[in-house]
N, C-alpha and C. Protein backbone atom coordinates (compact mmCIF):
# COMPACT_ATOMS: atom_id res chain seq x y z
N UNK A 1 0.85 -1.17 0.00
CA UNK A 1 0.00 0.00 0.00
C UNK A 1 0.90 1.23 0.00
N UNK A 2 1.00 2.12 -0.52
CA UNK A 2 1.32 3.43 -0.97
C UNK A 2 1.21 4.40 0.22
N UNK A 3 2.33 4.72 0.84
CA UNK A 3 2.25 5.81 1.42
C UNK A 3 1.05 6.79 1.51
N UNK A 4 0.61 7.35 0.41
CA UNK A 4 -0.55 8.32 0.19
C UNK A 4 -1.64 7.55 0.65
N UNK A 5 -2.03 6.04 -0.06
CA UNK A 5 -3.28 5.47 0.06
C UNK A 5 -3.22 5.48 1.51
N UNK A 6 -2.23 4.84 2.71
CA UNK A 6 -2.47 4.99 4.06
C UNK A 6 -2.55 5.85 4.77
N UNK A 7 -1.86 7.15 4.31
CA UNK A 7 -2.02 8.87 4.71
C UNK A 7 -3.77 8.56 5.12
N UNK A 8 -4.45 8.38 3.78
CA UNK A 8 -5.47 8.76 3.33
C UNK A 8 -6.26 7.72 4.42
N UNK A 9 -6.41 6.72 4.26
CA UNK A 9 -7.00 5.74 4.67
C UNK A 9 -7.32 6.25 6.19
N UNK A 10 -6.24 6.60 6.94
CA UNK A 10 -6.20 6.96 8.70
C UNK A 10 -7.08 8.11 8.56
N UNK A 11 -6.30 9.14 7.82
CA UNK A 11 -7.28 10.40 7.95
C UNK A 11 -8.82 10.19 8.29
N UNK A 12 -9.44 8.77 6.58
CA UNK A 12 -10.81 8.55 6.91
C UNK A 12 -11.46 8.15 8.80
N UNK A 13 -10.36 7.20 8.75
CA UNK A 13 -10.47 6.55 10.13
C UNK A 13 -11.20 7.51 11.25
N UNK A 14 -9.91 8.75 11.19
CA UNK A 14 -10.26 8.81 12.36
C UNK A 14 -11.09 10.60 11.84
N UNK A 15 -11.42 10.90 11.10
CA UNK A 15 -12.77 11.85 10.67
C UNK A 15 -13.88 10.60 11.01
N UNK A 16 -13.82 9.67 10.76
CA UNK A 16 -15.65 9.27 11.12
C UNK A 16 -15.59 8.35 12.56
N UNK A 17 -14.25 8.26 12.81
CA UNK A 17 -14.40 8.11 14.37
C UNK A 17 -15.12 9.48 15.24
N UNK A 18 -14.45 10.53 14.32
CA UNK A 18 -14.75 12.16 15.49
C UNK A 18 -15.85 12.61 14.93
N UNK A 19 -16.32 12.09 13.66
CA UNK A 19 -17.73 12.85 13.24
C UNK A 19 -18.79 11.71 14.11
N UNK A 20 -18.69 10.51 14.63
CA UNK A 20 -19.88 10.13 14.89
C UNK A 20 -20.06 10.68 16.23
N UNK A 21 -19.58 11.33 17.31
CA UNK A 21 -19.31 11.82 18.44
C UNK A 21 -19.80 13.17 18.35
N UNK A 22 -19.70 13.84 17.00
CA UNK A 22 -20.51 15.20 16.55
C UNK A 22 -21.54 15.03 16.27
N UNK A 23 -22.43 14.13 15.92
CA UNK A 23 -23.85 14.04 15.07
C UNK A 23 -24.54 14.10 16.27
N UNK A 24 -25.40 15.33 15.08
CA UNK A 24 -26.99 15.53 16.24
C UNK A 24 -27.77 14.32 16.76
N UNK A 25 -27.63 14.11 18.31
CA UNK A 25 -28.40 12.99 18.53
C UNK A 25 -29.52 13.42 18.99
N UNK A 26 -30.64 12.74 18.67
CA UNK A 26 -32.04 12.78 19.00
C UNK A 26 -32.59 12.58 20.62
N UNK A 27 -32.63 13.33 21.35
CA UNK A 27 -33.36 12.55 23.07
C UNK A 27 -32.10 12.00 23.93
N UNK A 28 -30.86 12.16 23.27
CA UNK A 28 -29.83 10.95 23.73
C UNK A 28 -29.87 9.77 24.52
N UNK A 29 -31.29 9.19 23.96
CA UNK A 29 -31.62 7.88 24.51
C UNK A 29 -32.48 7.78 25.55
N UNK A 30 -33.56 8.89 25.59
CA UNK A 30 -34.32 9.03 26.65
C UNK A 30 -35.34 8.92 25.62
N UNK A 31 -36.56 8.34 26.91
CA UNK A 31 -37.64 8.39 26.13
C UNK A 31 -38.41 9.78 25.45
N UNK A 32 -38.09 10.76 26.84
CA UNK A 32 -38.82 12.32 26.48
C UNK A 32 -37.46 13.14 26.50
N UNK A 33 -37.95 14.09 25.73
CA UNK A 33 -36.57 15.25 25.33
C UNK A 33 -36.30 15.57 26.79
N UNK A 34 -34.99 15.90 26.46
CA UNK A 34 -34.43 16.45 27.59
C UNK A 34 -34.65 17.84 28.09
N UNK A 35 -35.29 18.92 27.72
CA UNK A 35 -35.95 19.91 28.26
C UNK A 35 -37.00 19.21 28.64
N UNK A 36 -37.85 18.54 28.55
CA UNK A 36 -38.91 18.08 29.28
C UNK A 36 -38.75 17.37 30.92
N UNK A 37 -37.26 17.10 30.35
CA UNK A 37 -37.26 16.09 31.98
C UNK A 37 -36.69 17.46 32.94
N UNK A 38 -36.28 18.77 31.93
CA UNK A 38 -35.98 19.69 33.07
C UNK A 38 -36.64 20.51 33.42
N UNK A 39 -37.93 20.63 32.66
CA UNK A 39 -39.23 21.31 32.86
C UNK A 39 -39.79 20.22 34.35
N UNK A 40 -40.06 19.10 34.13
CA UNK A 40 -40.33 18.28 35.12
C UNK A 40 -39.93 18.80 36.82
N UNK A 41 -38.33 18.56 36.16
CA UNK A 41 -37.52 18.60 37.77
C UNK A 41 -37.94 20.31 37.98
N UNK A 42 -37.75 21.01 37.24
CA UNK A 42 -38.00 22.23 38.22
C UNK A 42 -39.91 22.44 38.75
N UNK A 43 -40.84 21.90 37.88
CA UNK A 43 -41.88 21.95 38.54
C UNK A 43 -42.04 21.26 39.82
N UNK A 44 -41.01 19.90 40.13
CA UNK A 44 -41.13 19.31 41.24
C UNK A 44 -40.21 19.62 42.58
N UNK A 45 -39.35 20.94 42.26
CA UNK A 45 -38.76 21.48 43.22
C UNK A 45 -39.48 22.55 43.59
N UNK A 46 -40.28 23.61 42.81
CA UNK A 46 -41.51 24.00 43.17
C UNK A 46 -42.50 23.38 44.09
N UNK A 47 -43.10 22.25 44.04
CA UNK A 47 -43.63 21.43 44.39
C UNK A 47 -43.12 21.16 46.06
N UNK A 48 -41.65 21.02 46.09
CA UNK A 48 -41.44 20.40 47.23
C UNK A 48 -41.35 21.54 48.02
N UNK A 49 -40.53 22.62 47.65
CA UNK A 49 -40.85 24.27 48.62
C UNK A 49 -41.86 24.20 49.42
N UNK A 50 -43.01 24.21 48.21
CA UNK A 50 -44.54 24.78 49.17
C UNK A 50 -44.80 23.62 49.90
N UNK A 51 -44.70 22.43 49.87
CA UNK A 51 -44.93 21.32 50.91
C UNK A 51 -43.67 22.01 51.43
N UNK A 52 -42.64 22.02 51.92
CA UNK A 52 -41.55 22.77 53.01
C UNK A 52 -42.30 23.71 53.60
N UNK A 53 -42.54 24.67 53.09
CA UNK A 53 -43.49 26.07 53.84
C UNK A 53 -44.65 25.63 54.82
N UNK A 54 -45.17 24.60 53.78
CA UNK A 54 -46.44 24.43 54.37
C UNK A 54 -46.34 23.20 55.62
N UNK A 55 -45.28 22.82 55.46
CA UNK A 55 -44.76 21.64 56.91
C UNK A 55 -44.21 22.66 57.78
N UNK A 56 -43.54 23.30 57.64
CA UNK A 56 -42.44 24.29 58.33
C UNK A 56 -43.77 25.19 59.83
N UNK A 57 -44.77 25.88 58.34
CA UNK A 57 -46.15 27.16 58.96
C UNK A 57 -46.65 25.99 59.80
N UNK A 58 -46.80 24.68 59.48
CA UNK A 58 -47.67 23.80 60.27
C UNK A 58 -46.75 23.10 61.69
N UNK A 59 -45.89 23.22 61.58
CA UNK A 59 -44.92 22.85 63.21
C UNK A 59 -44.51 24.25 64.02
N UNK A 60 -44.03 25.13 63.21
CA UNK A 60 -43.49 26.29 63.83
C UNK A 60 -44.44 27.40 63.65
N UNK A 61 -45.68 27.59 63.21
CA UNK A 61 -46.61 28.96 63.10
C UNK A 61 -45.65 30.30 62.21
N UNK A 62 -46.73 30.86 61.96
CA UNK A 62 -46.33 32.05 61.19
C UNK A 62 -45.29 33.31 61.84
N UNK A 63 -44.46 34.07 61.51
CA UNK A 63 -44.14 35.17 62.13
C UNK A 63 -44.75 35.75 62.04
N UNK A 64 -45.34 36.96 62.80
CA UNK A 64 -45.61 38.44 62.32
C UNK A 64 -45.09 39.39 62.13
N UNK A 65 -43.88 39.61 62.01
CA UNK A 65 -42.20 40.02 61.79
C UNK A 65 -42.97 41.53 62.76
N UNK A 66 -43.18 41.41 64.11
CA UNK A 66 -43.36 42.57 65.12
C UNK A 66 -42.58 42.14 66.37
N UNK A 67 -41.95 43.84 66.67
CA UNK A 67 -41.25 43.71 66.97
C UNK A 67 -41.84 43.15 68.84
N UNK A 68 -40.84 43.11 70.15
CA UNK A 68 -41.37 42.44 70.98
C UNK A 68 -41.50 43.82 71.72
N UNK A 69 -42.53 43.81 72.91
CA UNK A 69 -43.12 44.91 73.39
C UNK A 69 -41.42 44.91 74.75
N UNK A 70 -41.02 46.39 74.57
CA UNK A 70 -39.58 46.90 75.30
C UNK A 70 -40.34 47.49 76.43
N UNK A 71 -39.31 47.33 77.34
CA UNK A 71 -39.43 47.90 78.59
C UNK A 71 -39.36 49.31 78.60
N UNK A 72 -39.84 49.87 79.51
CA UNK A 72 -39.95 51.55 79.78
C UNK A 72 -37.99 52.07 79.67
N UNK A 73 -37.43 51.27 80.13
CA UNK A 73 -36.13 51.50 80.46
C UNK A 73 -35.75 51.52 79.06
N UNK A 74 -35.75 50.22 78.20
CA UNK A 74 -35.00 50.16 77.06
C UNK A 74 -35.88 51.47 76.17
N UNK A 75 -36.76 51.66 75.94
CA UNK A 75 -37.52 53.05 75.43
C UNK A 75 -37.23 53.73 75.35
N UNK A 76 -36.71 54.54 76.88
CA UNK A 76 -35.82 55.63 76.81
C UNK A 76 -34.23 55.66 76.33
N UNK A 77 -33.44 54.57 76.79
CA UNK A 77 -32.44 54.57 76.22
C UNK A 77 -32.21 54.81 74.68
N UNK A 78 -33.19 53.98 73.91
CA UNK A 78 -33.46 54.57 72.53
C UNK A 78 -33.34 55.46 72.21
N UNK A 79 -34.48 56.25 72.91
CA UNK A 79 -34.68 57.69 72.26
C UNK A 79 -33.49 58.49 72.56
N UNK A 80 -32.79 58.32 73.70
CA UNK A 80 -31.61 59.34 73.99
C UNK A 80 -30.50 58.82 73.06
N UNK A 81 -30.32 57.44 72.59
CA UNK A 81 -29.42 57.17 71.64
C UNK A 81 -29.43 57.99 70.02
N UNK A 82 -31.27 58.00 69.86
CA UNK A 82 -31.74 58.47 68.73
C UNK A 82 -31.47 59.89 68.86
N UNK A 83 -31.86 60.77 69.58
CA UNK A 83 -31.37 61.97 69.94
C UNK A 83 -30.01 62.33 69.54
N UNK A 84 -29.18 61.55 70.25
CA UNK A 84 -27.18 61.75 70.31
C UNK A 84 -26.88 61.70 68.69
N UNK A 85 -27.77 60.68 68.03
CA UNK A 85 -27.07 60.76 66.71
C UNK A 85 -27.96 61.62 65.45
N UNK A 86 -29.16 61.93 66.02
CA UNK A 86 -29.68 63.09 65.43
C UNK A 86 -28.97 64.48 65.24
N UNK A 87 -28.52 64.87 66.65
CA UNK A 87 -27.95 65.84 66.94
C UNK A 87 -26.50 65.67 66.40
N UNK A 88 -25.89 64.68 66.35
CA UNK A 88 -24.21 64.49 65.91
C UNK A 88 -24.51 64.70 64.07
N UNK A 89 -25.32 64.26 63.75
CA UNK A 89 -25.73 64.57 62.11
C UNK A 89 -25.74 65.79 61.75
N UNK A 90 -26.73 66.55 62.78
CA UNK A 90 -26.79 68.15 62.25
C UNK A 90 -25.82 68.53 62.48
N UNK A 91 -25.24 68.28 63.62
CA UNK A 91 -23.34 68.92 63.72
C UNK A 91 -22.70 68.67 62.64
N UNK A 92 -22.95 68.08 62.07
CA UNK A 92 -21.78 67.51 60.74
C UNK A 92 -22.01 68.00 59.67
N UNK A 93 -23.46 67.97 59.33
CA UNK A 93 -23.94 68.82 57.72
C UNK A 93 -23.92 70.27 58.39
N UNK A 94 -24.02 71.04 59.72
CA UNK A 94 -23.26 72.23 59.74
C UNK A 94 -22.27 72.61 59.44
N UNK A 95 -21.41 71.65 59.78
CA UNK A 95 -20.22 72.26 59.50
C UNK A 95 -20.12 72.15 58.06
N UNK A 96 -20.47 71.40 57.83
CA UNK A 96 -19.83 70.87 55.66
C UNK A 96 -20.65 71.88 55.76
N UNK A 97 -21.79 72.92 55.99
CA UNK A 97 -22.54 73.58 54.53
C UNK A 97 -22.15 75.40 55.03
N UNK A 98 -20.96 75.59 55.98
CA UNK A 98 -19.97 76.43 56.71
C UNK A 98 -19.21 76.94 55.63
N UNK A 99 -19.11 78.12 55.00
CA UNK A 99 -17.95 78.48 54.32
C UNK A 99 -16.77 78.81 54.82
N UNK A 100 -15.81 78.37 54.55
CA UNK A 100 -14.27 78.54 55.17
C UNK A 100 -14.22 79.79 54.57
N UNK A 101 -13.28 80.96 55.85
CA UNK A 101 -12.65 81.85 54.87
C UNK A 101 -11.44 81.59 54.12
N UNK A 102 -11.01 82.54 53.13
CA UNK A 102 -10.73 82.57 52.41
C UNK A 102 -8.84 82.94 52.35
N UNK A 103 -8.04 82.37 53.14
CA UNK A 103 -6.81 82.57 53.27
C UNK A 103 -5.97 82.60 51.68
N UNK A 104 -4.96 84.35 51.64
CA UNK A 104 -4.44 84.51 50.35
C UNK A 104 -3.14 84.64 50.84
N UNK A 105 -2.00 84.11 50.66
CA UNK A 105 -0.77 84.16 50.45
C UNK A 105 -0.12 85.10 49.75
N UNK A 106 -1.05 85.97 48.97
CA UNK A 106 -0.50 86.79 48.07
C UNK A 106 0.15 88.44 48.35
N UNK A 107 -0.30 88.67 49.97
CA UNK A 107 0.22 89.77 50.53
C UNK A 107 1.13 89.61 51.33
């Protein structure tokens, strides 16, 4: 066999070794397309959430995301905290909205 004819011959070889590994396969051997089986799985992780929620609301009850009723003591501390940094704010945008004078080096 001829140099060229076996060049040739391998080349075929191994093009339809690597083209059958490229061809569009159909389902890749599933019965239903494969977006279907992932349409599936995500409707059934949907599925399992709201059974989670709905096991979860049914052992542990709902929040009412409110807050818990504070003592007279902690109340005030608040407000004097809220105060300190009310007041430290306006100190601060006073000063930034303060024009500096105007120092010239030039005399």
């Amino acid at each position: 066999m001829a140099p060229t004819a076996l060049l040739h011959s391998l080349a075929g070889a191994v093009h339809d070794a690597a083209s059958h590994h490229l061809h569009k396969r159909d389902n890749m051997g599933y019965a239903i397309p494969p977006s279907l089986i992932v349409l599936i799985c995500m409707f059934g992780a949907g599925i399992m959430v709201c059974l989670g929620f709905a096991v979860h609301s049914q052992f542990f009850g709902t929040s009412r995301n409110e807050l818990p009723s504070m003592s007279p003591e902690q109340m005030d501390y608040m407000r004097e905290v809220r105060e300190r940094n009310m007041s430290a704010l306006h100190d601060a945008m006073g000063r930034r909205g303060m024009k500096r004078p105007v120092v010239s080096n030039m005399s």
